[in-house]
N, C-alpha and C. Protein backbone atom coordinates (compact mmCIF):
# COMPACT_ATOMS: atom_id res chain seq x y z
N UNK A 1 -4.89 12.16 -35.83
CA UNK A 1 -4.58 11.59 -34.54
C UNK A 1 -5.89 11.33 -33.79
N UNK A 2 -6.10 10.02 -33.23
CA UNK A 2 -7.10 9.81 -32.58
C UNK A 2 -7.11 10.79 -30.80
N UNK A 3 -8.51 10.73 -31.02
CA UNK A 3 -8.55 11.70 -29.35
C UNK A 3 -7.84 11.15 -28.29
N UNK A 4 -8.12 9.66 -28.07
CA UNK A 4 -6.94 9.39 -26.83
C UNK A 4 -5.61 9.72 -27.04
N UNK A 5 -4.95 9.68 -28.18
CA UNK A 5 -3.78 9.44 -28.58
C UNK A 5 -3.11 10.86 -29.13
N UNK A 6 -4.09 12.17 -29.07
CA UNK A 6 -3.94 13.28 -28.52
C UNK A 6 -4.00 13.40 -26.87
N UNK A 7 -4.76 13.13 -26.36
CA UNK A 7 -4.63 13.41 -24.92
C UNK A 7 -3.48 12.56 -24.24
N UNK A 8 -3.16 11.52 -24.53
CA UNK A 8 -2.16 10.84 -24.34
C UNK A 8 -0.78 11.70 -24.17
N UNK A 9 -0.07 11.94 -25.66
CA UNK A 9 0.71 12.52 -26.13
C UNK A 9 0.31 14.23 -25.21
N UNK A 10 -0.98 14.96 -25.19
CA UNK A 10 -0.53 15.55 -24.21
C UNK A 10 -0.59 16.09 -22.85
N UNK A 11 -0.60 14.87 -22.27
CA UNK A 11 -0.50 14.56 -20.99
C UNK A 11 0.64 14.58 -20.64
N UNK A 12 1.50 13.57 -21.62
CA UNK A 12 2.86 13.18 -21.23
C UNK A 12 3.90 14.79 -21.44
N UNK A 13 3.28 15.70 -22.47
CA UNK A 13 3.95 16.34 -22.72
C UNK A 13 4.10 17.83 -21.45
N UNK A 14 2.67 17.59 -21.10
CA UNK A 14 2.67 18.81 -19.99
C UNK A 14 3.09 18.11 -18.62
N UNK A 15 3.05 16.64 -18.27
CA UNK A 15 3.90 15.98 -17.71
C UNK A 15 5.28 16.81 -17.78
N UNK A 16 5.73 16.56 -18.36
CA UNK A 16 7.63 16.38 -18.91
C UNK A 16 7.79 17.67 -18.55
N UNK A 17 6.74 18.88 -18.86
CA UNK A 17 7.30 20.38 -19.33
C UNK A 17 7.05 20.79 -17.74
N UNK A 18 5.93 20.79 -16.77
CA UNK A 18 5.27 21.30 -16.22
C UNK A 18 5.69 20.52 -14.74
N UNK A 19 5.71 19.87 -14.56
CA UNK A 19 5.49 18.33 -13.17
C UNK A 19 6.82 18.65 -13.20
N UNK A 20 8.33 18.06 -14.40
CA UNK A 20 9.16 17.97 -14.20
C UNK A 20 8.76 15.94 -13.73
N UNK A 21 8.02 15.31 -14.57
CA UNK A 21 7.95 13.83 -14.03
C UNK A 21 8.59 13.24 -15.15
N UNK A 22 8.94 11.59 -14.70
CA UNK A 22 9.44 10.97 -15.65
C UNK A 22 8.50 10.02 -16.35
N UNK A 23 9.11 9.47 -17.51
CA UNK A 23 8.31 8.63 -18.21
C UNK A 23 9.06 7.53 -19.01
N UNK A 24 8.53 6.31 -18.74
CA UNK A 24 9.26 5.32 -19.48
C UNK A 24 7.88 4.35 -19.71
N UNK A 25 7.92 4.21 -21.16
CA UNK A 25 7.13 3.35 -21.82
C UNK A 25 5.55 3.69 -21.40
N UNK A 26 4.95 4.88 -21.36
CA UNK A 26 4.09 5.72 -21.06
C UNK A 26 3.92 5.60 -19.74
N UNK A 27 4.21 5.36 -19.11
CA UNK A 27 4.47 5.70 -16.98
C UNK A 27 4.94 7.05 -16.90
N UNK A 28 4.37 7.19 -15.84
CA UNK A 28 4.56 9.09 -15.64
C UNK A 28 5.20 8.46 -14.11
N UNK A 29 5.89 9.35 -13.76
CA UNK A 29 6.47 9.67 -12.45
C UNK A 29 6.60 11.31 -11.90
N UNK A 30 5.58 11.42 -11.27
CA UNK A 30 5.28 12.64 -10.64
C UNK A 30 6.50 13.20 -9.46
N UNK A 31 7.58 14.36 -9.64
CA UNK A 31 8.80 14.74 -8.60
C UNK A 31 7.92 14.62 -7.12
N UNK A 32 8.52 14.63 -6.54
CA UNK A 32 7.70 14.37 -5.26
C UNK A 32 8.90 14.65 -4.43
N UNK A 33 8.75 15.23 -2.71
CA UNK A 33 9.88 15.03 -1.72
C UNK A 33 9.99 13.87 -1.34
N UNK A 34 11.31 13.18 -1.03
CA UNK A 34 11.33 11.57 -0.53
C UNK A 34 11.08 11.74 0.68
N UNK A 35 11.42 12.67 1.47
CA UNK A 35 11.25 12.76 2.82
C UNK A 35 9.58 12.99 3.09
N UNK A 36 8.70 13.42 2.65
CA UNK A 36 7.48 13.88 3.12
C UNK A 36 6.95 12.54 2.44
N UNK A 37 7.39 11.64 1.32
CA UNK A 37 6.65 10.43 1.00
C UNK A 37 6.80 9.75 2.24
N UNK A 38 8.14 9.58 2.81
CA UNK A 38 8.46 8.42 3.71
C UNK A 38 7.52 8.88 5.10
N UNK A 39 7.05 10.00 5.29
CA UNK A 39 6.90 10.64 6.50
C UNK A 39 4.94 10.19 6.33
N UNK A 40 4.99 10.85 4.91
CA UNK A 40 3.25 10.53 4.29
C UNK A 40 2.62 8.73 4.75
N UNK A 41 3.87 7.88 4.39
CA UNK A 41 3.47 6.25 4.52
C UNK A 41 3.78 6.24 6.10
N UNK A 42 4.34 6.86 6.90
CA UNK A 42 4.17 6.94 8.14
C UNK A 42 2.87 6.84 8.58
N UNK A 43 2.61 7.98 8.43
CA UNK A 43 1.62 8.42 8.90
C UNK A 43 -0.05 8.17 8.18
N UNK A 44 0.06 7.32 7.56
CA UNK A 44 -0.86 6.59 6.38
C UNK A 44 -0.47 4.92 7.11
N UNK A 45 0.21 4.52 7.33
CA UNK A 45 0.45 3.39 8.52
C UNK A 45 -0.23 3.64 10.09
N UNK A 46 -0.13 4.60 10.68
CA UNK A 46 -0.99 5.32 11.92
C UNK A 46 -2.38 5.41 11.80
N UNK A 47 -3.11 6.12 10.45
CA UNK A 47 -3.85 6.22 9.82
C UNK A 47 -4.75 4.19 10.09
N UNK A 48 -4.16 3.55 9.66
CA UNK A 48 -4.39 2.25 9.23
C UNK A 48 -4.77 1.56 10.49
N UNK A 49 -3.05 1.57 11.45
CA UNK A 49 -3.87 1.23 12.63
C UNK A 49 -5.04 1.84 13.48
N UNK A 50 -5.30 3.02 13.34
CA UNK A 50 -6.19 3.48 14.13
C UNK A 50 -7.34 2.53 13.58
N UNK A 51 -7.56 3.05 12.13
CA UNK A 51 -8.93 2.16 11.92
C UNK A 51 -9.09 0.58 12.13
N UNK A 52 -7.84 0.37 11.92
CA UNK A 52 -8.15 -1.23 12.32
C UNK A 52 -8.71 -1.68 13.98
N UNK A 53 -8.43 -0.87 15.18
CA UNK A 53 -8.21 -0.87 16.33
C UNK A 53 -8.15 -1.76 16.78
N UNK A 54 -7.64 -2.41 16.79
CA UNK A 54 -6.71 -3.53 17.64
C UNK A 54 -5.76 -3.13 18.64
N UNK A 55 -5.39 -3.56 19.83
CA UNK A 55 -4.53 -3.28 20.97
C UNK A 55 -3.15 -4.42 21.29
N UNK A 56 -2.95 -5.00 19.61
CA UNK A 56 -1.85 -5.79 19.95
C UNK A 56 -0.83 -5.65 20.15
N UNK A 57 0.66 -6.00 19.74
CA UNK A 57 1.77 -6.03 19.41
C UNK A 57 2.00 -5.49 17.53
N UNK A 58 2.47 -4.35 17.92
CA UNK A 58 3.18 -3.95 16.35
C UNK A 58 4.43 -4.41 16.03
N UNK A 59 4.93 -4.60 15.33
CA UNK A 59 5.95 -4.48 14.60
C UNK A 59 6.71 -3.08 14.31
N UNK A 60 7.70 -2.81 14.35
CA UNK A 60 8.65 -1.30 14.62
C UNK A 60 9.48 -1.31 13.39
N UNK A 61 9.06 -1.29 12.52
CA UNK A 61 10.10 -0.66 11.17
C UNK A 61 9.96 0.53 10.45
N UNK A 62 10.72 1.00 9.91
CA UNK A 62 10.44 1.91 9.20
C UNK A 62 10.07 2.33 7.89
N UNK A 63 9.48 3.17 7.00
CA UNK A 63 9.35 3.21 5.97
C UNK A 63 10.31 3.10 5.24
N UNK A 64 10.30 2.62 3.93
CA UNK A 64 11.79 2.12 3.22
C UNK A 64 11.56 2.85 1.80
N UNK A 65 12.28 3.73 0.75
CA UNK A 65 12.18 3.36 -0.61
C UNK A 65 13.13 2.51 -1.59
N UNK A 66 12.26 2.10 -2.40
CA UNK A 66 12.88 1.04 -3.50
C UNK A 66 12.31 1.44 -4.43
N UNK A 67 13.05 0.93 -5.27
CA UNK A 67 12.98 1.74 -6.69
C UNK A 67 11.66 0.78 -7.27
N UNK A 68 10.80 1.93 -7.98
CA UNK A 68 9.54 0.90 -8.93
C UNK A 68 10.60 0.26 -10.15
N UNK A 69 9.44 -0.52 -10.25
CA UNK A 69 9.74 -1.65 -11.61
C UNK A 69 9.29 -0.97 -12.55
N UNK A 70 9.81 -1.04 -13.99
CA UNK A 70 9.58 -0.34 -15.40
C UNK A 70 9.63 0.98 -14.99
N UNK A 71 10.35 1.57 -14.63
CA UNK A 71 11.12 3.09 -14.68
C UNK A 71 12.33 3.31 -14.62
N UNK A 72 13.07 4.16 -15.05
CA UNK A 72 14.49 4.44 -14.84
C UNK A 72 15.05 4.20 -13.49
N UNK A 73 16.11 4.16 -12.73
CA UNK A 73 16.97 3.98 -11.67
C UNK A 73 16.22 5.42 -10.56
N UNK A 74 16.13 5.84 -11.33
CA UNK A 74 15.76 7.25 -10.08
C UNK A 74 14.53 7.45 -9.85
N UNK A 75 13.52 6.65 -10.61
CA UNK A 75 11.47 6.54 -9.65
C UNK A 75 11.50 5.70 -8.63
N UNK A 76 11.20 5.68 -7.33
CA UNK A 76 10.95 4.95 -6.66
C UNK A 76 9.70 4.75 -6.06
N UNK A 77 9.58 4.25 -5.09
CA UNK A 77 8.18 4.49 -3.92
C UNK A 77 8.80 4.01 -2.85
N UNK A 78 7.37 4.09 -1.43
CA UNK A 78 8.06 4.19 -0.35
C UNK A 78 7.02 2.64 -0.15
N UNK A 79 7.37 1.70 0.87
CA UNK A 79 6.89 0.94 1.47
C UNK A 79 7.27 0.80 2.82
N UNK A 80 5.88 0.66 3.60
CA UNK A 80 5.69 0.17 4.99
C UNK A 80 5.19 -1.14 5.08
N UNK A 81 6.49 -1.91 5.52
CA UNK A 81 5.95 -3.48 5.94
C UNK A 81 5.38 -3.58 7.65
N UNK A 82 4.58 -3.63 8.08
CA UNK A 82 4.12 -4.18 9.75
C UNK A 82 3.38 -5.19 9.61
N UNK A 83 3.12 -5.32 11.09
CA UNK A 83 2.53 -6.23 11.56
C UNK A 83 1.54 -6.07 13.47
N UNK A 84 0.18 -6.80 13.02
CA UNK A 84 -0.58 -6.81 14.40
C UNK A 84 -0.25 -8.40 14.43
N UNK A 85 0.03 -8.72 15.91
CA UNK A 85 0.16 -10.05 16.54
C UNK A 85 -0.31 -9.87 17.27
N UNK A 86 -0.05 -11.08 18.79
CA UNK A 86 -0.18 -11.62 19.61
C UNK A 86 -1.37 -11.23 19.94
N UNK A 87 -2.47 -11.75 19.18
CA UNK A 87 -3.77 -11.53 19.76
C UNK A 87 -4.58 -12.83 19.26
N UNK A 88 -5.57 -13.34 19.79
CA UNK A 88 -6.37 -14.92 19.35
C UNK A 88 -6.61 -14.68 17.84
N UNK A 89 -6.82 -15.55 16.98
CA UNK A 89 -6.67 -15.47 15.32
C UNK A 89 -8.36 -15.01 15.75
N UNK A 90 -9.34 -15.31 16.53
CA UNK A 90 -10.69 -14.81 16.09
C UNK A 90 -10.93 -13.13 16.36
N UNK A 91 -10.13 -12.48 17.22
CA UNK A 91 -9.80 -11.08 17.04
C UNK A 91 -9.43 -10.77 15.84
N UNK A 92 -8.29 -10.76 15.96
CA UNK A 92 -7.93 -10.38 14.04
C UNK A 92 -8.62 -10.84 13.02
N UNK A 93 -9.36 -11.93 12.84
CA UNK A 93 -10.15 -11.83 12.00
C UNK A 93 -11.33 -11.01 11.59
N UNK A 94 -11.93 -10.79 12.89
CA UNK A 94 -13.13 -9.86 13.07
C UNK A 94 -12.47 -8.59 12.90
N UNK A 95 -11.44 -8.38 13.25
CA UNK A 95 -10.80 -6.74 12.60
C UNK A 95 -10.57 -6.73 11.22
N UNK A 96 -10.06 -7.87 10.46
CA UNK A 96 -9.96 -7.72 9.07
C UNK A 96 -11.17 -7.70 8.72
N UNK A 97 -12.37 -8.38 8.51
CA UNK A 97 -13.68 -8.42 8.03
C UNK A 97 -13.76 -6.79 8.46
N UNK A 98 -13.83 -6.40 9.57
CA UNK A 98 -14.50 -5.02 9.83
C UNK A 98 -13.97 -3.81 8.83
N UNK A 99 -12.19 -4.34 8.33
CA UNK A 99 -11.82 -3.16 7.90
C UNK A 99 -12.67 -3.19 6.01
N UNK A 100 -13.15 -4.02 5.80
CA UNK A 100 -14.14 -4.13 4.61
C UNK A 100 -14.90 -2.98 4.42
N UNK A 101 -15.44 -2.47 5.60
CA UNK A 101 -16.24 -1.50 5.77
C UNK A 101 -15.81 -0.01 6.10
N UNK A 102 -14.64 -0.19 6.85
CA UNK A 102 -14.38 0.94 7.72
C UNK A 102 -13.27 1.84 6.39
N UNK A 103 -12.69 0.91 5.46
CA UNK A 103 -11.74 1.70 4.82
C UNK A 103 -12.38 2.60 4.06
N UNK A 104 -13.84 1.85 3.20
CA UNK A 104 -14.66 2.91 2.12
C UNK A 104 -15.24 3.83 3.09
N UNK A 105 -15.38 3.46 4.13
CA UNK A 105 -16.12 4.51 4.92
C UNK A 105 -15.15 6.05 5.18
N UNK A 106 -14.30 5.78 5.40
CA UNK A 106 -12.74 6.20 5.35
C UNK A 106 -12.07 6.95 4.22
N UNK A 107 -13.39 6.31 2.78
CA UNK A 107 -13.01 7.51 1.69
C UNK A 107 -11.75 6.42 0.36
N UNK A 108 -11.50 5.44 1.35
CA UNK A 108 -10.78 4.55 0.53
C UNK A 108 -11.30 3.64 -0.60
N UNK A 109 -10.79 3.23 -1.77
CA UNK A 109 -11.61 2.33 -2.41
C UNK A 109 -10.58 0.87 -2.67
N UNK A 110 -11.27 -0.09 -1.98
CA UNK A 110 -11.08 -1.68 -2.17
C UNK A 110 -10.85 -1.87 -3.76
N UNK A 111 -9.51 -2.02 -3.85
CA UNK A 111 -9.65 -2.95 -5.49
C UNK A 111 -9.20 -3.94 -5.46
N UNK A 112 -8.49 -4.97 -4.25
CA UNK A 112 -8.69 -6.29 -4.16
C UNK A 112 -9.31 -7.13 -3.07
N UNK A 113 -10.43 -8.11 -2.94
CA UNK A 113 -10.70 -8.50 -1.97
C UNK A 113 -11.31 -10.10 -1.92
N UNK A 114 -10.09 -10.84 -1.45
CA UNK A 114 -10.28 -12.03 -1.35
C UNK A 114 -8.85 -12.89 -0.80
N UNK A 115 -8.93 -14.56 -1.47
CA UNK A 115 -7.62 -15.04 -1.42
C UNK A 115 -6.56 -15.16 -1.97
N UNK A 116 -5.09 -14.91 -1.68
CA UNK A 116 -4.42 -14.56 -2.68
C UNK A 116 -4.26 -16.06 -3.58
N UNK A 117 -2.71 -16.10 -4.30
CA UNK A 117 -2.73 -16.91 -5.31
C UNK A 117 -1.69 -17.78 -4.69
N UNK A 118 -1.73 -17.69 -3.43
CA UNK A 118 -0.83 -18.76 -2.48
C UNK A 118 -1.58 -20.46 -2.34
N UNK A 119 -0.58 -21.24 -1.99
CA UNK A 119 -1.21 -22.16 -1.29
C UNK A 119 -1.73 -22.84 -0.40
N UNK A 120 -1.52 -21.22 0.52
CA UNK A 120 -2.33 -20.99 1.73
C UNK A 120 -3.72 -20.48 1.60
N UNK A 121 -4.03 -19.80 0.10
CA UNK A 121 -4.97 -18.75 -0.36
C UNK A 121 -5.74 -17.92 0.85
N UNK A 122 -4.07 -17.12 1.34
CA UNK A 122 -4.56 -16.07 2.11
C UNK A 122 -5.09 -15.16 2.00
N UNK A 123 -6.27 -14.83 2.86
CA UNK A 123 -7.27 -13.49 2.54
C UNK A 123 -6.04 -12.15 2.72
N UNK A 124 -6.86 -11.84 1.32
CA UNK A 124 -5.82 -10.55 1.44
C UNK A 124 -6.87 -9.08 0.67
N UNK A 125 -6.31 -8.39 1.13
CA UNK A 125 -7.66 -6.88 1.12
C UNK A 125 -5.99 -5.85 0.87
N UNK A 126 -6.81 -4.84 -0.38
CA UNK A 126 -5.78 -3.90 -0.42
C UNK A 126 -7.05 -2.98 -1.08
N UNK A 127 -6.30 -1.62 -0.84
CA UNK A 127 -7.36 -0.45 -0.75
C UNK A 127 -6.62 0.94 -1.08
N UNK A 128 -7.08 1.50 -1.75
CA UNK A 128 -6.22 2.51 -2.41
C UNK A 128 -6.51 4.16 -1.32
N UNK A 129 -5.70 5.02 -0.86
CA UNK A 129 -6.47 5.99 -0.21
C UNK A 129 -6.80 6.99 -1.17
N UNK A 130 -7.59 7.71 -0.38
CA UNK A 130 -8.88 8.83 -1.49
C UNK A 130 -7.67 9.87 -1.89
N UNK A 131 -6.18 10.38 -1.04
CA UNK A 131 -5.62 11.21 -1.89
C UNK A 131 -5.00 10.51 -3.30
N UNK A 132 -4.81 9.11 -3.27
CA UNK A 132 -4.54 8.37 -4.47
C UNK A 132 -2.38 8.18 -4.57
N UNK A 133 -2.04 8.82 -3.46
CA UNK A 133 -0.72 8.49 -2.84
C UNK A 133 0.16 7.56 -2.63
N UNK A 134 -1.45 6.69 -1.77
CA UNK A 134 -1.12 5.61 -0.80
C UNK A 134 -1.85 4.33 -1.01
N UNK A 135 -1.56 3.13 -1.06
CA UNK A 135 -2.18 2.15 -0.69
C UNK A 135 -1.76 1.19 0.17
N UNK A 136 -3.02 0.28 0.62
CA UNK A 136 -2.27 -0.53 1.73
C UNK A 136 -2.81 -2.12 1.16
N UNK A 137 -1.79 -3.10 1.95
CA UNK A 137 -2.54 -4.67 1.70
C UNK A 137 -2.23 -5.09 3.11
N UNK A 138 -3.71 -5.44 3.28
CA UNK A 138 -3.59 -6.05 4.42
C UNK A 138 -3.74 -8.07 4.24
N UNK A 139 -3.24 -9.10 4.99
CA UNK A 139 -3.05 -10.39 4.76
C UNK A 139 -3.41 -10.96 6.11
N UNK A 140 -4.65 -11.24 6.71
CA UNK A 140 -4.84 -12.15 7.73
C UNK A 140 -4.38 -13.73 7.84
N UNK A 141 -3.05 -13.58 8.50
CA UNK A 141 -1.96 -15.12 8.32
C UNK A 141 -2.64 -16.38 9.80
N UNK A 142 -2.92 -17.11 9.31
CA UNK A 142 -3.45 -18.00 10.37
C UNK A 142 -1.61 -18.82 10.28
N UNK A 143 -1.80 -18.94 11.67
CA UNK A 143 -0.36 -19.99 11.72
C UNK A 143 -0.88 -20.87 12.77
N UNK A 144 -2.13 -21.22 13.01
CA UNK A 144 -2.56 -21.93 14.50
C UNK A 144 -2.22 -23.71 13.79
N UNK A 145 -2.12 -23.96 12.27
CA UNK A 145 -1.87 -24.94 12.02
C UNK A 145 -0.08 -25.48 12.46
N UNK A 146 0.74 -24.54 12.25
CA UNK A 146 1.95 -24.70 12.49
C UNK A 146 2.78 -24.74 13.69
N UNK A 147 3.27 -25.72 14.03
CA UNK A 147 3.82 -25.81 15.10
C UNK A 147 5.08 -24.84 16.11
N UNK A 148 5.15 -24.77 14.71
CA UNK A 148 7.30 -24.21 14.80
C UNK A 148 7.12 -21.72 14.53
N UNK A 149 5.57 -22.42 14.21
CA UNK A 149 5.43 -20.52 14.10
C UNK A 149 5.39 -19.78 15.80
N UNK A 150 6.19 -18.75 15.49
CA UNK A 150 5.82 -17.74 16.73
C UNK A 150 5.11 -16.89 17.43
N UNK A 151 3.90 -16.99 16.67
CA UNK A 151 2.63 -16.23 17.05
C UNK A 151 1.66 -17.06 16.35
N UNK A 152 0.18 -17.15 16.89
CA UNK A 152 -0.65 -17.74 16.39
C UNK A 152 -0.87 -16.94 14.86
N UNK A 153 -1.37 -16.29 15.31
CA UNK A 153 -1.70 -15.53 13.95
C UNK A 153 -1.57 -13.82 14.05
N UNK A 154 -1.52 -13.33 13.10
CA UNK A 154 -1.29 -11.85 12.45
C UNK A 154 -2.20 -11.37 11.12
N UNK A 155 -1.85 -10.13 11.41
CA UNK A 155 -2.31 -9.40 10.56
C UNK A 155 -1.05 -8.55 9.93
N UNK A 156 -0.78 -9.40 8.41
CA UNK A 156 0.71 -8.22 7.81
C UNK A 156 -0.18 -7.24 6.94
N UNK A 157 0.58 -6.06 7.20
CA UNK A 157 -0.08 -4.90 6.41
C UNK A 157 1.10 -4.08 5.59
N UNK A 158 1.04 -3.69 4.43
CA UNK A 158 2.16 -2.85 3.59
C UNK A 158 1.24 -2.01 3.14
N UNK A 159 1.91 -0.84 3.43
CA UNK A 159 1.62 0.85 3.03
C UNK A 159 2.47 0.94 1.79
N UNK A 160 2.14 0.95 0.79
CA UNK A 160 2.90 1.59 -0.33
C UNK A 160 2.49 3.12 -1.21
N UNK A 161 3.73 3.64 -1.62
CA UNK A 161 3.28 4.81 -1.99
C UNK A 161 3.08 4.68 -3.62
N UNK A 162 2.55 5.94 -4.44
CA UNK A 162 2.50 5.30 -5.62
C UNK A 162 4.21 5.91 -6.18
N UNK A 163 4.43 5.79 -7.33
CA UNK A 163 5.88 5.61 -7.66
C UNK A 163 6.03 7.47 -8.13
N UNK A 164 7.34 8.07 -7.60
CA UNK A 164 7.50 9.47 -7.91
C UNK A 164 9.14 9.51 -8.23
N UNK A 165 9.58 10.57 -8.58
CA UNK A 165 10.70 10.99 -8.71
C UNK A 165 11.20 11.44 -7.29
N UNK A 166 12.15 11.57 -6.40
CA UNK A 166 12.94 12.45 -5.77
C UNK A 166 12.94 13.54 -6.08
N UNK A 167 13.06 14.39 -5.18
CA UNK A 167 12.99 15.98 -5.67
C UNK A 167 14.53 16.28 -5.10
C-alpha cells in the first residue's frame, strides 16, 4: 500500500470510528451542533461586517442550512446570504479593495480574487477563516448602469460553513 493510500484509508477510518463523521466518495463530514454552526455563521457574518466598516443598510436574514452536494441527505452546511447598500458605488468599492488586506490581516486566507465567470465579470473575493469553519464571498455589484435596479450598488456577501453532520 502506498503511503498516501495508507494515510488515506486511515484517516477515513479514525474518521468513521472516532469523529462519528460521514463519508461518501472520500468526503469526510465532521458531527457538528446545527445550532452552534448556525449561531457560528452568525456571528462570523458580524465578524465580516465589522471589518468591512461600512455604515450602510444591511440586509436582515438569517442563517439557513442546506444540505452539501456529494454527501448523503443528512451533511449539510450553514449559509449567510446579506447585503451592504445604499451607499455611493465609490464607498463600497474602496471597502471591498480594503477588505484585500484587512481579511489576511484578520488571520484569513484569500483563495479567490478577481472577476467572476459572469457577464458582468463581477469582482468577487472569498476567503477562508483561520478556524477553517467558515468562509465568506464577498461580490461588489455595480447597478449604476441599470435603470430599473433599486440601489445603486452593493456589496453581497455569503458566510458559508464547511459541510458537517448534525449532532
Amino acid at each position: 500500500m502506498t503511503s498516501r493510500l495508507t494515510w488515506t484509508v486511515s484517516a477515513l477510518l479514525a474518521c468513521a470510528l472516532l469523529a462519528g463523521c460521514s463519508t461518501v466518495e472520500g468526503k469526510t463530514a465532521d458531527v457538528r451542533d446545527g445550532a452552534q454552526m448556525l449561531a457560528g455563521a452568525q456571528r462570523t457574518s458580524s465578524q465580516v461586517l465589522d471589518m468591512i466598516g461600512l455604515k450602510g443598510k444591511v440586509t436582515d436574514g438569517p442563517p439557513l442550512p442546506l444540505p452539501c452536494e456529494g454527501y448523503e441527505a443528512e451533511v449539510e452546511r450553514v449559509d449567510h446570504p446579506w447585503s451592504i447598500y445604499d451607499l455611493p458605488y465609490e464607498e463600497l468599492e474602496r471597502a471591498y479593495a480594503r477588505m484585500r488586506t484587512t481579511l489576511p490581516a484578520k488571520g484569513w486566507k484569500i483563495t479567490q480574487d478577481g472577476p467572476d465567470e459572469s457577464a458582468a465579470k463581477t469582482p468577487t473575493l472569498r476567503a477562508d477563516a483561520p478556524d477553517g469553519d467558515y468562509a465568506v464571498e464577498l461580490r461588489l455589484m455595480d447597478n449604476r448602469k441599470h435603470p430599473t435596479a433599486k440601489t445603486e450598488a452593493l456589496i453581497s456577501l455569503t458566510v458559508v460553513s464547511r459541510c458537517f453532520r448534525p449532532s
